[in-house]
N, C-alpha and C. Protein backbone atom coordinates (compact mmCIF):
# COMPACT_ATOMS: atom_id res chain seq x y z
N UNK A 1 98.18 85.20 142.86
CA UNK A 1 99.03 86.35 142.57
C UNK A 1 98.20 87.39 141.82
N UNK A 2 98.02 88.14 142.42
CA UNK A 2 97.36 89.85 141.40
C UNK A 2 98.87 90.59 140.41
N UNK A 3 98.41 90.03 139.25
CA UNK A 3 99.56 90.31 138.51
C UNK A 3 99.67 91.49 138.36
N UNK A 4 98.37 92.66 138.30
CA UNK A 4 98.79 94.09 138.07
C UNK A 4 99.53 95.24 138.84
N UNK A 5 99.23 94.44 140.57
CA UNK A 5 99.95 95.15 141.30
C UNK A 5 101.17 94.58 141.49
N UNK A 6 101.57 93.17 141.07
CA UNK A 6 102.95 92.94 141.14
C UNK A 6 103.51 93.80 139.81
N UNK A 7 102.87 94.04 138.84
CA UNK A 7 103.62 95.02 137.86
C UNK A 7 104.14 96.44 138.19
N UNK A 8 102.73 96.83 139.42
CA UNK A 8 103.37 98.33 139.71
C UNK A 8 104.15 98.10 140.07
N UNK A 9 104.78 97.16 141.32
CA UNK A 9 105.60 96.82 142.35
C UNK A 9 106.69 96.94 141.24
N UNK A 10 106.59 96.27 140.94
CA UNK A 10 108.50 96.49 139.27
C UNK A 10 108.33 97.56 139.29
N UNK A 11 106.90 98.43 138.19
CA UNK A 11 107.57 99.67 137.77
C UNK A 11 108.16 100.90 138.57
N UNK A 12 107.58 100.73 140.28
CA UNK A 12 108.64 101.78 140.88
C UNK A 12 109.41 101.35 141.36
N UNK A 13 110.32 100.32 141.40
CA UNK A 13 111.52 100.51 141.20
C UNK A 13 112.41 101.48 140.52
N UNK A 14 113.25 102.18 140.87
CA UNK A 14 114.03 103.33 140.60
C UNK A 14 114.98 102.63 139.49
N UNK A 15 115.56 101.83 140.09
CA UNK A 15 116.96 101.47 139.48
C UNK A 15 116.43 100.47 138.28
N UNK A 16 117.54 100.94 136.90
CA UNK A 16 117.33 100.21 136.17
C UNK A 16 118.70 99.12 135.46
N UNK A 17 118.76 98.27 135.33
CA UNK A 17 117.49 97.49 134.82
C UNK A 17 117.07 96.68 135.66
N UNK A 18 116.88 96.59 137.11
CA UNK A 18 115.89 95.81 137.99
C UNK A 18 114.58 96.03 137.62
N UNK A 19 114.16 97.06 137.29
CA UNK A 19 112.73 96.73 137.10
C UNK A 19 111.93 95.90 135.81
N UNK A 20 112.80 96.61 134.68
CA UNK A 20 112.50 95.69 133.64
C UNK A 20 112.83 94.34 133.94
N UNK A 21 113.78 93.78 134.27
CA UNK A 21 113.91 92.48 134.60
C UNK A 21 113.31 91.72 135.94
N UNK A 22 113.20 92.44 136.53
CA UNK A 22 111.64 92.22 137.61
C UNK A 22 110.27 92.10 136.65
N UNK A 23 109.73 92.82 135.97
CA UNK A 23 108.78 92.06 134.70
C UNK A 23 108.66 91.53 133.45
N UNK A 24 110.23 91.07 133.47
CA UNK A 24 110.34 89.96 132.67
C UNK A 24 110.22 88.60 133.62
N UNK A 25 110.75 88.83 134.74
CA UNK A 25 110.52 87.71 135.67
C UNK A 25 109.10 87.43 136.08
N UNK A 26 108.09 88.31 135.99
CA UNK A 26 106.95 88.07 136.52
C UNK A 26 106.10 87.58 135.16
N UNK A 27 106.63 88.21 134.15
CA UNK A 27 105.77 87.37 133.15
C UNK A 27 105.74 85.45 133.18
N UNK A 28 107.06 85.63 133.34
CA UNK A 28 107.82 83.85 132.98
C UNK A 28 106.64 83.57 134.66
N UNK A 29 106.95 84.41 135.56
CA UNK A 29 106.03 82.88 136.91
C UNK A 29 104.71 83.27 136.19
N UNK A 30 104.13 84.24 135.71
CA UNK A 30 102.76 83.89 135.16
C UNK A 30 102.69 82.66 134.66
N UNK A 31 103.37 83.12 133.42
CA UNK A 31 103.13 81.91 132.54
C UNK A 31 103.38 80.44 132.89
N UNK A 32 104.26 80.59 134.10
CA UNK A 32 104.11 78.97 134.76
C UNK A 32 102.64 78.72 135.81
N UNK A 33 102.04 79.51 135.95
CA UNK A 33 101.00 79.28 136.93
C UNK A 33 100.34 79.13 136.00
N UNK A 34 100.08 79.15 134.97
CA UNK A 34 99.37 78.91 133.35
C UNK A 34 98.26 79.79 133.28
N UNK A 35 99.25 81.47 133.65
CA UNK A 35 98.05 82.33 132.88
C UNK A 35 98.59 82.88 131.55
N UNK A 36 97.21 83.13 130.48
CA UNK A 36 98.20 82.99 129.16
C UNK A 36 98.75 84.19 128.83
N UNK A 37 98.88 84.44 127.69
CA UNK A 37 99.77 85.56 127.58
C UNK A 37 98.84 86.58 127.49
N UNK A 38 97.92 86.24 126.67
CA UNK A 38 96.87 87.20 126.23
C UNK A 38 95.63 87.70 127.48
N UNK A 39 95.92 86.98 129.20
CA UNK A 39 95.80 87.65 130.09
C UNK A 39 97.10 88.39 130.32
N UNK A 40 98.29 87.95 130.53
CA UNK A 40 98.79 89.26 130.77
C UNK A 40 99.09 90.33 130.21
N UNK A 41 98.75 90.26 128.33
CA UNK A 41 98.92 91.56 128.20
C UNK A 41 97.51 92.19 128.22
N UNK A 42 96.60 91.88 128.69
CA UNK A 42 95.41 92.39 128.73
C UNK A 42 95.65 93.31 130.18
N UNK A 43 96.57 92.51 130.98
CA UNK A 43 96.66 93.11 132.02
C UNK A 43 97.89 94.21 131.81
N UNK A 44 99.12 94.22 131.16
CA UNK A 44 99.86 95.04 130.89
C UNK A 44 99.36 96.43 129.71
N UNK A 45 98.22 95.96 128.88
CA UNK A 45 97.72 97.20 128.31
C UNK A 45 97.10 97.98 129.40
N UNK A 46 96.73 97.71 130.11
CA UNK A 46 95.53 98.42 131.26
C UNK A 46 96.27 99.57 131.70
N UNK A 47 97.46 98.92 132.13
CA UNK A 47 98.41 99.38 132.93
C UNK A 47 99.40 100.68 132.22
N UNK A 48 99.42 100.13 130.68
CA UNK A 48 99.47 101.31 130.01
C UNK A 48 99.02 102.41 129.94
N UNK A 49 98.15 101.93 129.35
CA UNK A 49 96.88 103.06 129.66
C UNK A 49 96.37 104.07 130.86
N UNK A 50 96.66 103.10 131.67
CA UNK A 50 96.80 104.21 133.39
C UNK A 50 97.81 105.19 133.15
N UNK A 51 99.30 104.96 132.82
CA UNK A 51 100.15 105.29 132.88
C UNK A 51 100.42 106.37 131.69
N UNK A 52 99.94 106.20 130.23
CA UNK A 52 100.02 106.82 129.11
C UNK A 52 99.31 108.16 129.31
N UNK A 53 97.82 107.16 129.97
CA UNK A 53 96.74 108.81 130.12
C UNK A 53 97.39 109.98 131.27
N UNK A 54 98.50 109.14 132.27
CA UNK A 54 98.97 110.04 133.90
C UNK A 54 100.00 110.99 132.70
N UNK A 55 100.60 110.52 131.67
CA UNK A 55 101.64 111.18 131.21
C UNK A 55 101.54 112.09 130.76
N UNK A 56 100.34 112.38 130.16
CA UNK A 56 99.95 113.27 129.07
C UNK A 56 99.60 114.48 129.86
N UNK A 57 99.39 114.61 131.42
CA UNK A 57 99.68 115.51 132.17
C UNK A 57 100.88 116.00 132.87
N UNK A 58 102.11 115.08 131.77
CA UNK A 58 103.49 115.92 132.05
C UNK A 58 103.92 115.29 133.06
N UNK A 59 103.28 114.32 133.19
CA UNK A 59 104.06 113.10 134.68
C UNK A 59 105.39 112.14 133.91
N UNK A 60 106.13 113.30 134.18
CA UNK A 60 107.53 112.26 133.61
C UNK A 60 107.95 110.60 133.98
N UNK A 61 106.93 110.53 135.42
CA UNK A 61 107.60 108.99 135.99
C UNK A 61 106.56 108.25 135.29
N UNK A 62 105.22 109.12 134.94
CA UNK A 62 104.08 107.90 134.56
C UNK A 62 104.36 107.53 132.99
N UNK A 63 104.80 108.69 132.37
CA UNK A 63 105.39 108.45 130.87
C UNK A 63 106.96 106.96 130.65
N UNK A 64 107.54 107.29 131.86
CA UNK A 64 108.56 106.25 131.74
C UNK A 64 108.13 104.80 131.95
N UNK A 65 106.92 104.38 132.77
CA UNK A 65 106.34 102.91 133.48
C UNK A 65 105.65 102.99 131.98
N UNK A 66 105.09 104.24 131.47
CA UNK A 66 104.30 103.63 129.62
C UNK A 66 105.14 103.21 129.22
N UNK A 67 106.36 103.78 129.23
CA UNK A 67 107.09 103.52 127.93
C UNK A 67 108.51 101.60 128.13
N UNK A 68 108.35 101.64 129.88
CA UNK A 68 108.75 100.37 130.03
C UNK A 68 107.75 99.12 129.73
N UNK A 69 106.61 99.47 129.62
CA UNK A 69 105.00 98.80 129.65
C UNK A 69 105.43 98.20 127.93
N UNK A 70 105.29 99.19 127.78
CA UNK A 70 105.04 99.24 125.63
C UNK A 70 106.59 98.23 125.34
N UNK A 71 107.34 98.40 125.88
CA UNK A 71 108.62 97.54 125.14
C UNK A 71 108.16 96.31 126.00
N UNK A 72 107.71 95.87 127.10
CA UNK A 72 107.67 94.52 127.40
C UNK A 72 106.88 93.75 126.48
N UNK A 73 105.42 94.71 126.42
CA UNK A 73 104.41 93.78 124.99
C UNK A 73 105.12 93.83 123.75
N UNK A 74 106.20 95.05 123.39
CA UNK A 74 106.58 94.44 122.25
C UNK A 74 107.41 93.00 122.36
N UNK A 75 108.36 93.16 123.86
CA UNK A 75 109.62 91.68 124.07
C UNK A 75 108.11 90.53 123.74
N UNK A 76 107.34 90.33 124.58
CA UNK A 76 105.89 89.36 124.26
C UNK A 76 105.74 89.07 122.80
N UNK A 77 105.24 89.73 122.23
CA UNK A 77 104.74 90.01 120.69
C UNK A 77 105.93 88.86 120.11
N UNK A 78 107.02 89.54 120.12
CA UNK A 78 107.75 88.86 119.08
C UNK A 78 108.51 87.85 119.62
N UNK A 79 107.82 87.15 120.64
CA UNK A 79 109.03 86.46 121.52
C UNK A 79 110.25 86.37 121.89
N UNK A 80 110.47 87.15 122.25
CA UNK A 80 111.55 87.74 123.29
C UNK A 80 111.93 87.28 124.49
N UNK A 81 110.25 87.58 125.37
CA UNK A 81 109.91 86.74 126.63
C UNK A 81 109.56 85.59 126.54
């Protein structure tokens, strides 16, 4: 599984909350294929970062996938997910 493009795959999703809950679901099969967390948020910062730097040129959709990005590592962080 290439976890980063299954992340884009969530974040365009339109409708919400399918997408957030489309990568809450993809975290949990990570973590059963036993990748750890600290690959996927290595892989979910990246993805930030794509998305944070697209925003800052006024890309309203790339600012919204940052800002769904940033609350999943926080759900991670404090165990949530």
């Amino acid at each position: 599984m290439l976890l980063e493009e299954e992340f884009e795959k969530a974040l365009s999703l339109k409708e919400e909350p399918n997408s957030s809950l489309l990568m809450i679901d993809l975290v949990l099969l990570a973590r059963s294929e036993n990748i750890s967390d600290k690959e996927i948020k290595a892989t979910l910062r990246h993805l930030f970062v794509k998305y944070y730097e697209e925003g800052e040129n006024n890309n309203e959709e790339s600012r919204d996938k940052a800002d769904k990005i940033a609350d999943l590592l926080d759900a991670i962080e404090y165990d949530r997910v």
